[in-house]
PDB file of N, CA and C in Angstrom:
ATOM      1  N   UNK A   1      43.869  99.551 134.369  1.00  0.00           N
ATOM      2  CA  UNK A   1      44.817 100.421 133.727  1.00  0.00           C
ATOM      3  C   UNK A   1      46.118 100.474 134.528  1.00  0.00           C
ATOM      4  N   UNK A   2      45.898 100.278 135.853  1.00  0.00           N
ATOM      5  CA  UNK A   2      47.285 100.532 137.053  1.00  0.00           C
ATOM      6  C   UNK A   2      47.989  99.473 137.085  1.00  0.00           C
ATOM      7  N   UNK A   3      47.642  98.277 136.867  1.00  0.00           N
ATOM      8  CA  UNK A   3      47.928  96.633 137.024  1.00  0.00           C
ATOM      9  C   UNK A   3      48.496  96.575 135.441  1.00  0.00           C
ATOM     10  N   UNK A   4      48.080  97.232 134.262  1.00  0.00           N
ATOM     11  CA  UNK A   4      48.963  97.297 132.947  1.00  0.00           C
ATOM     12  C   UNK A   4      50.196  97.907 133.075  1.00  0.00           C
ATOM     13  N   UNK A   5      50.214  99.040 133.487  1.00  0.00           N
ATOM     14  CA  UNK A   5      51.098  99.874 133.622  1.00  0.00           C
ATOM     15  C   UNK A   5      52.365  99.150 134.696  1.00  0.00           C
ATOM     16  N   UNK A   6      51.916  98.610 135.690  1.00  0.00           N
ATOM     17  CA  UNK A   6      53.155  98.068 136.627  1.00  0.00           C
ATOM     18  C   UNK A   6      54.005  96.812 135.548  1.00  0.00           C
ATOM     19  N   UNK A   7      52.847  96.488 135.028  1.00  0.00           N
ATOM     20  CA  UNK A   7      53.111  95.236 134.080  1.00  0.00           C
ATOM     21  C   UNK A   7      54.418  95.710 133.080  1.00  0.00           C
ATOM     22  N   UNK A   8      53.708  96.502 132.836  1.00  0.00           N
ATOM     23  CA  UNK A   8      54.721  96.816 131.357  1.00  0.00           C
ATOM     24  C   UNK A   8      55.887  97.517 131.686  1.00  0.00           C
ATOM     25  N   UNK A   9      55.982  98.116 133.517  1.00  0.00           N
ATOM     26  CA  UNK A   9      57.137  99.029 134.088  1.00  0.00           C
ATOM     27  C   UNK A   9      58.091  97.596 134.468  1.00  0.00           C
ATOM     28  N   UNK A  10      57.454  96.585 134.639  1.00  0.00           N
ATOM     29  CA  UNK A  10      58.286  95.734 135.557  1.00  0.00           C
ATOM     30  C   UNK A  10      58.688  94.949 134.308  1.00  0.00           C
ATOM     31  N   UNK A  11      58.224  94.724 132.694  1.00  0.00           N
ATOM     32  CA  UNK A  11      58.867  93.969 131.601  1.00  0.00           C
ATOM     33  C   UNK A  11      59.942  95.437 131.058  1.00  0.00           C
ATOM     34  N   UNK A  12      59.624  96.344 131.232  1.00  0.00           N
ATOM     35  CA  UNK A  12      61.222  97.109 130.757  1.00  0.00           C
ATOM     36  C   UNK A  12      61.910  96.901 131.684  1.00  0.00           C
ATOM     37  N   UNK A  13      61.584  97.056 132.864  1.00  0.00           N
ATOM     38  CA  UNK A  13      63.107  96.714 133.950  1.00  0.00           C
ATOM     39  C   UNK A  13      63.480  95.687 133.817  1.00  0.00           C
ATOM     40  N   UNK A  14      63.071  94.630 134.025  1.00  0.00           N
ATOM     41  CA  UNK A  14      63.592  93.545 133.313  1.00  0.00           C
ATOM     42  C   UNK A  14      64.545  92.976 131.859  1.00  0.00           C
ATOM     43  N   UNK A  15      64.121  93.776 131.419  1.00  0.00           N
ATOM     44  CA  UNK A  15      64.584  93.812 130.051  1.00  0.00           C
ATOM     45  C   UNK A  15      66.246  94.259 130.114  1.00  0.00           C
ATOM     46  N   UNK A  16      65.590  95.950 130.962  1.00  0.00           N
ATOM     47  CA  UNK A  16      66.982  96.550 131.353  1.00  0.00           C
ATOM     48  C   UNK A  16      67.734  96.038 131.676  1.00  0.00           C
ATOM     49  N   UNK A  17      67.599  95.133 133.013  1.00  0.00           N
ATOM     50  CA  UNK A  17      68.420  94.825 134.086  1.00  0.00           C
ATOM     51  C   UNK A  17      69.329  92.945 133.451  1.00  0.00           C
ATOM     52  N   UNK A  18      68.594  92.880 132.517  1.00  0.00           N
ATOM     53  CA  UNK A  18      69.201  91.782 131.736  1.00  0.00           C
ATOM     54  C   UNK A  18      70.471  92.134 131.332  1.00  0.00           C
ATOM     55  N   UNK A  19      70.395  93.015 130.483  1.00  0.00           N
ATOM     56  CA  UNK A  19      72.387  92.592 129.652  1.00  0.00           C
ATOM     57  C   UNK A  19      72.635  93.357 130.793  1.00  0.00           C
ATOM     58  N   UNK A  20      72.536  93.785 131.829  1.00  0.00           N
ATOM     59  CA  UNK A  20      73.768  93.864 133.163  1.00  0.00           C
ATOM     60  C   UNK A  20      74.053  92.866 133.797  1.00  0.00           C
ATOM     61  N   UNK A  21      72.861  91.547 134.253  1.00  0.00           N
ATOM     62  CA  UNK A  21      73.042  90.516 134.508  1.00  0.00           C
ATOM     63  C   UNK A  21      73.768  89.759 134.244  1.00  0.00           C
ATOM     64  N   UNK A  22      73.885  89.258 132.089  1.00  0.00           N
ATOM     65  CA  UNK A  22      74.557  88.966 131.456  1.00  0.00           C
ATOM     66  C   UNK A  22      76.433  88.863 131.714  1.00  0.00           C
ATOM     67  N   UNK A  23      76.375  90.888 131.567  1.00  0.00           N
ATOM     68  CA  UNK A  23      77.385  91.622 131.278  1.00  0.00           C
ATOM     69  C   UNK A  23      78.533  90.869 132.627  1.00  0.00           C
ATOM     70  N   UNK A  24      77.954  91.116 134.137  1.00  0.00           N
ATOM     71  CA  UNK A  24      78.638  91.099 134.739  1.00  0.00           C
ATOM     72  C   UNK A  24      78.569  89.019 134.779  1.00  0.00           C
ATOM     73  N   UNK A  25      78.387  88.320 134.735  1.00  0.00           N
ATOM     74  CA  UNK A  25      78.938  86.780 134.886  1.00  0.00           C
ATOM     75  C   UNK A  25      79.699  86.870 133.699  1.00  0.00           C
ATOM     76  N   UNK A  26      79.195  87.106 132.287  1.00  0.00           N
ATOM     77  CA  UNK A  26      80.560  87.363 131.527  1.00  0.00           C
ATOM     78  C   UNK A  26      81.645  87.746 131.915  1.00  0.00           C
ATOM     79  N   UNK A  27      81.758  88.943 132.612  1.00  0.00           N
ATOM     80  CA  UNK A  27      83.363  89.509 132.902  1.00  0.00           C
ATOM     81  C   UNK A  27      83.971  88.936 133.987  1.00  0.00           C
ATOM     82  N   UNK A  28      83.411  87.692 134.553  1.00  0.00           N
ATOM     83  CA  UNK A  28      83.670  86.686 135.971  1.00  0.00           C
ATOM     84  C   UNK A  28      84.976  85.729 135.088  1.00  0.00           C
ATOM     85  N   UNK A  29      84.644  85.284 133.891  1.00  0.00           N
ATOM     86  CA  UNK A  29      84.880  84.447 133.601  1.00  0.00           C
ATOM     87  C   UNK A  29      85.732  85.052 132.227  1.00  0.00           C
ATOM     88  N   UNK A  30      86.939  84.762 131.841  1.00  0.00           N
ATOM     89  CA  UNK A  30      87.552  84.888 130.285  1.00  0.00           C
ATOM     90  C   UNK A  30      86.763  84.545 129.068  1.00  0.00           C
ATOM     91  N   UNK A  31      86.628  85.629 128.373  1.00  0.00           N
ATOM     92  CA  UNK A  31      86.012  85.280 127.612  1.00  0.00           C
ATOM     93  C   UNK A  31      87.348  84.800 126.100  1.00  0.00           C
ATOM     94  N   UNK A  32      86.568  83.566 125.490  1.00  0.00           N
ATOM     95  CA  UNK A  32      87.000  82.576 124.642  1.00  0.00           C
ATOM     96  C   UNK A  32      86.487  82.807 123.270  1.00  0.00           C
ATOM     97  N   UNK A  33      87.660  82.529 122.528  1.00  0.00           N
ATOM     98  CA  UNK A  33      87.181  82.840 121.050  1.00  0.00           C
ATOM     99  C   UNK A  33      86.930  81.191 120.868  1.00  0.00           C
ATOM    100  N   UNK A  34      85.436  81.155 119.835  1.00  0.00           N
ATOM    101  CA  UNK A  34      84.884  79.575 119.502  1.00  0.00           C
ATOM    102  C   UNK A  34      86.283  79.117 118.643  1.00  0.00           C
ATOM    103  N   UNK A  35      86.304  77.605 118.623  1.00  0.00           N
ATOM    104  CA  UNK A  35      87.795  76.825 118.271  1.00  0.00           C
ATOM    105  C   UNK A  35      87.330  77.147 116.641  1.00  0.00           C
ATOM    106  N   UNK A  36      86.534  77.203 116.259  1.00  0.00           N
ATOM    107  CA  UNK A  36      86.306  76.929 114.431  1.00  0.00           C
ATOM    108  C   UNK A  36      85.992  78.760 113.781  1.00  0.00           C
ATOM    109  N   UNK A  37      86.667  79.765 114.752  1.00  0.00           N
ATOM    110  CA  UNK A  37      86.549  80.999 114.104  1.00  0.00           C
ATOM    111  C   UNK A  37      88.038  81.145 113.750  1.00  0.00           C
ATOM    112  N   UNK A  38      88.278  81.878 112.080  1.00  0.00           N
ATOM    113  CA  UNK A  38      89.313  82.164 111.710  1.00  0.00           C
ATOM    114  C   UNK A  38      89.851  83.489 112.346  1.00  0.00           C
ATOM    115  N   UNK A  39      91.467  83.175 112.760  1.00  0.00           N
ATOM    116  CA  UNK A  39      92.521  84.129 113.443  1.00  0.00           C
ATOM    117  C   UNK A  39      92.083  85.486 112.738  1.00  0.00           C
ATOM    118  N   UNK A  40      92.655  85.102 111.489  1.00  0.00           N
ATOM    119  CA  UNK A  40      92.555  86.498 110.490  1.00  0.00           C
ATOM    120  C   UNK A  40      91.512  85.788 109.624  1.00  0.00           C
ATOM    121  N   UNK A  41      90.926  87.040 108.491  1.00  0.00           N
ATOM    122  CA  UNK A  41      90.129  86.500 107.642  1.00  0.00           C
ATOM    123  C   UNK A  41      90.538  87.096 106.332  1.00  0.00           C
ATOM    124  N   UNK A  42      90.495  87.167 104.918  1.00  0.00           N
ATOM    125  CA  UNK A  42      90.774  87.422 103.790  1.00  0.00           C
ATOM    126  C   UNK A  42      90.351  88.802 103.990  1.00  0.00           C
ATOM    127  N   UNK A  43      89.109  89.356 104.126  1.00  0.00           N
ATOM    128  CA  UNK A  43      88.407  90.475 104.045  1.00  0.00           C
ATOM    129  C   UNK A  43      89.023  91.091 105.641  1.00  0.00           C
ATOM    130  N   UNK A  44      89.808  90.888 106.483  1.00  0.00           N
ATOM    131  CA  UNK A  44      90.772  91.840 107.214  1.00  0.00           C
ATOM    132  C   UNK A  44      91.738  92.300 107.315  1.00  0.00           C
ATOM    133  N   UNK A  45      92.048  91.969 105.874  1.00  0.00           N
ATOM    134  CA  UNK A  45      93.915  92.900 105.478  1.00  0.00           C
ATOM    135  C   UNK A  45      93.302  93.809 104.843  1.00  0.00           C
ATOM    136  N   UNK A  46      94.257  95.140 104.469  1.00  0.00           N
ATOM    137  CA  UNK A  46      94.051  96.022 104.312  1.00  0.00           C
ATOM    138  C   UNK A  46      94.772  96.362 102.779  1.00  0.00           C
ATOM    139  N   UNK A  47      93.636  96.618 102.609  1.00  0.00           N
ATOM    140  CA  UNK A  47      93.652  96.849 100.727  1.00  0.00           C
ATOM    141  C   UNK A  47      94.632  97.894 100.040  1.00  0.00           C
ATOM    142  N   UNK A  48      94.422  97.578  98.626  1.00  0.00           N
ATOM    143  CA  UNK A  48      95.540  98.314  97.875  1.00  0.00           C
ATOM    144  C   UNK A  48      95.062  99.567  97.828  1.00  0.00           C
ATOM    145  N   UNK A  49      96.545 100.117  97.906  1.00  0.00           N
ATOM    146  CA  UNK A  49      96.601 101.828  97.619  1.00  0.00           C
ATOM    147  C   UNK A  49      96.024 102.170  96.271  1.00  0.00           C
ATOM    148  N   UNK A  50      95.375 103.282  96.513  1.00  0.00           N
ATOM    149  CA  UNK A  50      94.569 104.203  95.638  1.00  0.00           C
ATOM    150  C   UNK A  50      94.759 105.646  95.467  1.00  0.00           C
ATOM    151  N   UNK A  51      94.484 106.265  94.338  1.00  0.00           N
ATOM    152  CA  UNK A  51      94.923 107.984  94.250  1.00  0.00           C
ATOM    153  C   UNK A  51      93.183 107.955  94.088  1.00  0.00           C
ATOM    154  N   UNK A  52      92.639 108.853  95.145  1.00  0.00           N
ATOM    155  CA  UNK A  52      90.988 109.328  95.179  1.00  0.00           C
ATOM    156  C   UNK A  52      90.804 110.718  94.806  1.00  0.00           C
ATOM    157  N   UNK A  53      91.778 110.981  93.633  1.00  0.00           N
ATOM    158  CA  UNK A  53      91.224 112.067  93.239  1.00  0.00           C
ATOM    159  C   UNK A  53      91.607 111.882  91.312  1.00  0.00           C
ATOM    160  N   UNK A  54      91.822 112.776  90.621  1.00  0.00           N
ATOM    161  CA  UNK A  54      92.004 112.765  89.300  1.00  0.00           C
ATOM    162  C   UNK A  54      93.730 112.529  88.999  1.00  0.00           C
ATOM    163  N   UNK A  55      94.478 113.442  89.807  1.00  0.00           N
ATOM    164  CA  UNK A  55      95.484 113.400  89.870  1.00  0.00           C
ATOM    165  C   UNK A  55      96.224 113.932  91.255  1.00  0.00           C
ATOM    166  N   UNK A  56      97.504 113.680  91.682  1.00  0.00           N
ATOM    167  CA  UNK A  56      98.028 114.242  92.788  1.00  0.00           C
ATOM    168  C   UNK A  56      99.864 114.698  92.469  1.00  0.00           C
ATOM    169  N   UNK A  57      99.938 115.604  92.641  1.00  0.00           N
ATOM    170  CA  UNK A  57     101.751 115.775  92.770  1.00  0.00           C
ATOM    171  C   UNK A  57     102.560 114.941  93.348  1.00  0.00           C
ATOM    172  N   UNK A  58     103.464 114.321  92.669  1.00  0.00           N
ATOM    173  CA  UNK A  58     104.726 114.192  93.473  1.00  0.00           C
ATOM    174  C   UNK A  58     105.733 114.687  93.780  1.00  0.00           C
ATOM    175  N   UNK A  59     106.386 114.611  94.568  1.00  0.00           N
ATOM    176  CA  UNK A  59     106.945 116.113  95.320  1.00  0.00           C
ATOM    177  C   UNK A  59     107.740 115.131  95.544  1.00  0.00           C
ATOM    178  N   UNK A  60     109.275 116.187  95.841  1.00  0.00           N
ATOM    179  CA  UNK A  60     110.622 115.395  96.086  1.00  0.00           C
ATOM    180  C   UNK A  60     110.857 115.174  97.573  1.00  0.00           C
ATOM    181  N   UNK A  61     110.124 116.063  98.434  1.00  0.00           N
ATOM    182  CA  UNK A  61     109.977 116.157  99.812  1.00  0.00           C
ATOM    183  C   UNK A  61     108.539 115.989 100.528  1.00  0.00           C
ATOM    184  N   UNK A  62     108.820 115.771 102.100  1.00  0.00           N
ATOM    185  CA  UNK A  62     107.253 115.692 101.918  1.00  0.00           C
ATOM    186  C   UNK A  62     107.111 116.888 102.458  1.00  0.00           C
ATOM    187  N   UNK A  63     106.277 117.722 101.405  1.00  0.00           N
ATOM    188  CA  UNK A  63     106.288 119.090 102.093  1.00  0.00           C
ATOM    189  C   UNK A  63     105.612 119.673 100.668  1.00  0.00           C
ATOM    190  N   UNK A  64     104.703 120.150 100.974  1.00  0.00           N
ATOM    191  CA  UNK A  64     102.913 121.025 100.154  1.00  0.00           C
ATOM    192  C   UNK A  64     104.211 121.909  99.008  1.00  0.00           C
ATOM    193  N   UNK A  65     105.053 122.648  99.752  1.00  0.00           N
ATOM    194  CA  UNK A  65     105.976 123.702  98.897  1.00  0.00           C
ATOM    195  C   UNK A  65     107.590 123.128  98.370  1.00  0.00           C
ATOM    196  N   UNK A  66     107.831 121.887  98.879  1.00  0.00           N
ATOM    197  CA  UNK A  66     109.018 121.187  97.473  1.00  0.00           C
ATOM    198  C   UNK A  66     108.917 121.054  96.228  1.00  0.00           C
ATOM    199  N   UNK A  67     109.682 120.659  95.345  1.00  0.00           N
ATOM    200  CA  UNK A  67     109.413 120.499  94.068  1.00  0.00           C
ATOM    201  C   UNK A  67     108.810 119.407  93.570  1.00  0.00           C
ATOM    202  N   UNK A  68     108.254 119.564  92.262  1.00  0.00           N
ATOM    203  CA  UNK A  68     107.301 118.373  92.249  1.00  0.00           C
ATOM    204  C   UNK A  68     108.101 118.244  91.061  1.00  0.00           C
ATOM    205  N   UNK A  69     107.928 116.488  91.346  1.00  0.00           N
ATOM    206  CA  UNK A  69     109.057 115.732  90.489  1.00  0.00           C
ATOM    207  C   UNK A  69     107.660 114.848  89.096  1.00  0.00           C
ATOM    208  N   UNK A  70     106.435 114.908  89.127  1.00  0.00           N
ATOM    209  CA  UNK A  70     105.820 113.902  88.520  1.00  0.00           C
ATOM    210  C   UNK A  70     104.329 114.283  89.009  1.00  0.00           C
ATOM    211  N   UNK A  71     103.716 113.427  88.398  1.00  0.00           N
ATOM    212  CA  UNK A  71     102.003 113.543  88.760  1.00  0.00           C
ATOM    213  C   UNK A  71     101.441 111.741  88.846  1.00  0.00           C
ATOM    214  N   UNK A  72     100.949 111.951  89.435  1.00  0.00           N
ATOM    215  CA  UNK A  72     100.088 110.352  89.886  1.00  0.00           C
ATOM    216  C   UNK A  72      99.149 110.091  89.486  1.00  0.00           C
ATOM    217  N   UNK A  73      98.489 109.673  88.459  1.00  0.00           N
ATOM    218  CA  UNK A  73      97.471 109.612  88.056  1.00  0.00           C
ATOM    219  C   UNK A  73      96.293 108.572  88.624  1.00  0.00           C
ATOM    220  N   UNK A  74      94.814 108.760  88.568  1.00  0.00           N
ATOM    221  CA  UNK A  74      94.412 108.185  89.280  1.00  0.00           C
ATOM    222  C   UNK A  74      94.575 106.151  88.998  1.00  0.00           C
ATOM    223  N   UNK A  75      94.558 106.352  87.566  1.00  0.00           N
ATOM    224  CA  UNK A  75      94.749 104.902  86.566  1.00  0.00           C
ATOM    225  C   UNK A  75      95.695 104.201  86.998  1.00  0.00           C
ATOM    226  N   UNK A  76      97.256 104.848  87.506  1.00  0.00           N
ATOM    227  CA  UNK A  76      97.977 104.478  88.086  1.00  0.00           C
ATOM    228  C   UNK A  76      98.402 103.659  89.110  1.00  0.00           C
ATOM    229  N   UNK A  77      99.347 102.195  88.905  1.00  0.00           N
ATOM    230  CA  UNK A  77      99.388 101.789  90.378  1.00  0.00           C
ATOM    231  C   UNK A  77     100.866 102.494  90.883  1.00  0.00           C
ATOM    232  N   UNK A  78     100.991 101.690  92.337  1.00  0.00           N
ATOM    233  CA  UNK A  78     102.032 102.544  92.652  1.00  0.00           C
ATOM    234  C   UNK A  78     102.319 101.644  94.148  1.00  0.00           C
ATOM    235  N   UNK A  79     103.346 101.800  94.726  1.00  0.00           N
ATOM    236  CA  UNK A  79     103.665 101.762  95.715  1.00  0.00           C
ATOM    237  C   UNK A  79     104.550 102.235  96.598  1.00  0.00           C
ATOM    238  N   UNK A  80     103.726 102.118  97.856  1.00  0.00           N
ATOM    239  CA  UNK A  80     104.418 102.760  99.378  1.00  0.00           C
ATOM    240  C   UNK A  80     105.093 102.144  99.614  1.00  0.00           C
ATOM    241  N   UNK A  81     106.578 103.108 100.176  1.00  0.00           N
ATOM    242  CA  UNK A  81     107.615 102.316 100.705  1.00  0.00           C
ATOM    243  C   UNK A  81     107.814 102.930 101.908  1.00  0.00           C
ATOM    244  N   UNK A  82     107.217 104.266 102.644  1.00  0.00           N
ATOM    245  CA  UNK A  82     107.337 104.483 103.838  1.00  0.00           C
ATOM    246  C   UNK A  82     106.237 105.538 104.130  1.00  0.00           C
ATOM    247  N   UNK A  83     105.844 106.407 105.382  1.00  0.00           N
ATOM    248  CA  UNK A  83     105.176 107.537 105.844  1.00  0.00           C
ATOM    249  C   UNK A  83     105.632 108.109 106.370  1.00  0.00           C
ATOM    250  N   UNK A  84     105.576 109.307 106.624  1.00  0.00           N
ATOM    251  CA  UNK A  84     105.738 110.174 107.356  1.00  0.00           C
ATOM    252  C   UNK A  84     104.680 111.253 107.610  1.00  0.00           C
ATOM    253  N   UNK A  85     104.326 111.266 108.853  1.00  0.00           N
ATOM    254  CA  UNK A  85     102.708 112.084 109.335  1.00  0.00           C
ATOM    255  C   UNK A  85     101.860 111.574 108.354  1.00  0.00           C
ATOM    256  N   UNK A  86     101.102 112.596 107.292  1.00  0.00           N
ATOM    257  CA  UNK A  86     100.452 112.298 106.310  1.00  0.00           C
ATOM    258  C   UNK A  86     100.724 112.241 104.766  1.00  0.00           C
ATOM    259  N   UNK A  87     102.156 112.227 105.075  1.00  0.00           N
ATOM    260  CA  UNK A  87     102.603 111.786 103.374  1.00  0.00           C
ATOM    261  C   UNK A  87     103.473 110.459 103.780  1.00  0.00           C
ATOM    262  N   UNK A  88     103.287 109.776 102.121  1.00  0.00           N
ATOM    263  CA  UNK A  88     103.919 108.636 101.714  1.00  0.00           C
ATOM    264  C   UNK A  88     104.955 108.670 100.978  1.00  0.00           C
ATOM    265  N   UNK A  89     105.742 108.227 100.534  1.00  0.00           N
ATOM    266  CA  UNK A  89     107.181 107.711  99.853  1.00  0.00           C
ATOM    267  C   UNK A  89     106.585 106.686  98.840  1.00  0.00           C
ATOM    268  N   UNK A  90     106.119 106.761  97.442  1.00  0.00           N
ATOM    269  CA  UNK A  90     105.799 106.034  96.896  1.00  0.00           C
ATOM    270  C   UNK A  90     106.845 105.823  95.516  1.00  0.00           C
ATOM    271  N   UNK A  91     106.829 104.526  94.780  1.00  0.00           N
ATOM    272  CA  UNK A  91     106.745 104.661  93.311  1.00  0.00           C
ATOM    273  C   UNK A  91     105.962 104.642  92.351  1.00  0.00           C
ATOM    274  N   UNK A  92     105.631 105.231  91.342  1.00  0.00           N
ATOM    275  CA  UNK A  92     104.743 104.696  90.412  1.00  0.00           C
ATOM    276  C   UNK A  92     105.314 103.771  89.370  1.00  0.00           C
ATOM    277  N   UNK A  93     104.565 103.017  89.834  1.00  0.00           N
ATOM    278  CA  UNK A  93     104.857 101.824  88.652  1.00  0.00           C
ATOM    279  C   UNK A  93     104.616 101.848  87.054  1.00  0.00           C
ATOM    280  N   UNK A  94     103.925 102.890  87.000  1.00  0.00           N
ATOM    281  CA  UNK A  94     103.611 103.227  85.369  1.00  0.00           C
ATOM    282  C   UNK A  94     104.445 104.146  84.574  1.00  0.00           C
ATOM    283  N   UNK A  95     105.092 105.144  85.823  1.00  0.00           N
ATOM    284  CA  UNK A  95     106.396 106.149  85.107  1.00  0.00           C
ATOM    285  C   UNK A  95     107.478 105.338  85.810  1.00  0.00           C
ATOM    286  N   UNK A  96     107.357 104.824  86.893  1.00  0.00           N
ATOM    287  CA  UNK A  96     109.093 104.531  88.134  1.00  0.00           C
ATOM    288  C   UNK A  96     109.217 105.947  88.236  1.00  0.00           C
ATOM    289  N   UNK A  97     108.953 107.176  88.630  1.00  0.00           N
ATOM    290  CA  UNK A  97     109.150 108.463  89.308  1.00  0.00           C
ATOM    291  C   UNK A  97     108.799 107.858  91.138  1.00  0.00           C
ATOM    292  N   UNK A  98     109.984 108.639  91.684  1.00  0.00           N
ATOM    293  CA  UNK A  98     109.882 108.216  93.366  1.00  0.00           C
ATOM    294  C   UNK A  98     109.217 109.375  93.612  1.00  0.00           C
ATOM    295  N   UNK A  99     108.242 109.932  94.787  1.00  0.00           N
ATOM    296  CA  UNK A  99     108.596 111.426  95.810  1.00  0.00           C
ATOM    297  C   UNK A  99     107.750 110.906  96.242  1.00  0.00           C
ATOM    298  N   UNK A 100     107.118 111.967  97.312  1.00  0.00           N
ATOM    299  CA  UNK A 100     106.125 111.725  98.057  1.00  0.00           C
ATOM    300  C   UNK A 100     105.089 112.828  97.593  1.00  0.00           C
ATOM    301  N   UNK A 101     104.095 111.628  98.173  1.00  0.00           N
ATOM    302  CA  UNK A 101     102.316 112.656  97.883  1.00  0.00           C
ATOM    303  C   UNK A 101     101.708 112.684  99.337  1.00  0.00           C
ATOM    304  N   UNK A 102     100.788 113.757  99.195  1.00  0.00           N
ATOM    305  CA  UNK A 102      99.409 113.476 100.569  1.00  0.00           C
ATOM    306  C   UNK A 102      98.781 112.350 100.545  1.00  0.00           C
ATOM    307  N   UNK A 103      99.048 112.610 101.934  1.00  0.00           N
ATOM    308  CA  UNK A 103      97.937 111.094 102.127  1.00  0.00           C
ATOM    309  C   UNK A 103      96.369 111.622 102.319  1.00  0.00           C
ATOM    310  N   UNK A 104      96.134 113.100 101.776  1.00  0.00           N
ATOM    311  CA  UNK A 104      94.749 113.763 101.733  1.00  0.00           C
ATOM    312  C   UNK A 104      94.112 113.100 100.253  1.00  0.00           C
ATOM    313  N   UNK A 105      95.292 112.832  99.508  1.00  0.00           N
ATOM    314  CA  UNK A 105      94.381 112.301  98.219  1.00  0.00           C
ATOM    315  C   UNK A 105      95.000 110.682  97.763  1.00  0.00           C
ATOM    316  N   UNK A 106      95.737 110.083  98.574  1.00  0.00           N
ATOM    317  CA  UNK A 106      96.170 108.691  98.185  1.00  0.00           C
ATOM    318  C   UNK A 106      95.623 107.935  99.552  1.00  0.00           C
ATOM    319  N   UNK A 107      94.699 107.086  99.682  1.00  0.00           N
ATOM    320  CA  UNK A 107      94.266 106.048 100.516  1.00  0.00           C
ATOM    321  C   UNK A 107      94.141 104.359 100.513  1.00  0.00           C
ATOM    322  N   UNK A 108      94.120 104.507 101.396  1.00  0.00           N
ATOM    323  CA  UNK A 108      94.309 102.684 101.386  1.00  0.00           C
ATOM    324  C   UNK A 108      92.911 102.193 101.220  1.00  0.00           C
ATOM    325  N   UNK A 109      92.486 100.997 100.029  1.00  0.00           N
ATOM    326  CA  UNK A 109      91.072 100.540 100.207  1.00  0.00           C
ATOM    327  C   UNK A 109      90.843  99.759 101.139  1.00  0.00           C
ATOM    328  N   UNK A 110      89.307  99.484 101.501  1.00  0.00           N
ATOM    329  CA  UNK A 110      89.129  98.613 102.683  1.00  0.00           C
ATOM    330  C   UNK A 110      88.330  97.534 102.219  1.00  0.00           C
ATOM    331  N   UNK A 111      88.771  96.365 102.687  1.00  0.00           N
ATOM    332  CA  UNK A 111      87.958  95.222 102.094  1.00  0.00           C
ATOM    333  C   UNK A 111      86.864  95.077 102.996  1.00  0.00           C
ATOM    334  N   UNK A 112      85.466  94.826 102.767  1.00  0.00           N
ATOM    335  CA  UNK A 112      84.931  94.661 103.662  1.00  0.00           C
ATOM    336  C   UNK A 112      83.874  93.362 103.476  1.00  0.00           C
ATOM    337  N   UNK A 113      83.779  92.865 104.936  1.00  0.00           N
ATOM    338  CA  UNK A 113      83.095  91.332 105.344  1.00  0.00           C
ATOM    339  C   UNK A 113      81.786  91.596 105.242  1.00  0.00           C
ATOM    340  N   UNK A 114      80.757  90.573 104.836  1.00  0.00           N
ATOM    341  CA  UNK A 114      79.546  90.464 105.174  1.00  0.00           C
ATOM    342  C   UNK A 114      78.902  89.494 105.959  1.00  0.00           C
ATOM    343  N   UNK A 115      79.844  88.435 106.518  1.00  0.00           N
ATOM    344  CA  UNK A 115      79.408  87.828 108.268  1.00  0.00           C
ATOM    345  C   UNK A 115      79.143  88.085 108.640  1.00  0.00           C
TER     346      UNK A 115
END
């Protein structure tokens, strides 16, 4: 039972003491990206803007209490032409009304990889 037990204490330390082994000759040496991996990939740009709710205000300022010039619908495309903190400067392309909305209910989609 004592001769199992050292057994099986000395295959976790081992185990442990591996990716430190690893870890540190890795960081001896630069690590290299392989020659046949792509720079960028299709699925790492960052996707089109979206309204994630039903609708959102557009407002002439960016500011919760300016006037609201329009509504954004979610069906709607639209585009950003600048930020500020958490609002955007958009147009909608379905009215052409400019202001800005939250960026609490307009987000950017994310494409995502399965490599």
């Amino acid at each position: 039972m004592r001769s199992s037990r050292i057994a099986v204490s000395a295959a976790v330390l081992g185990a442990l003491t591996l990716p430190l082994l690893g870890a540190t000759s890795a960081s001896a040496t630069p690590a290299q990206a392989p020659a046949f991996a792509p720079t960028s990939r299709a699925c790492d740009r960052p996707g089109p803007w979206a309204v994630h709710t039903q609708a959102v205000t557009i407002r002439s300022q960016a500011s919760a209490k300016s006037t609201a010039v329009g509504v954004l619908y979610r069906s709607h495309t639209f585009t950003v032409h600048k930020t500020s903190g958490n609002w955007h400067y958009i147009t909608d392309k379905s009215t052409g009304v400019k202001g800005w909305v939250s960026g609490s209910y307009v987000y950017r989609d994310a494409y995502m990889c399965l490599d």
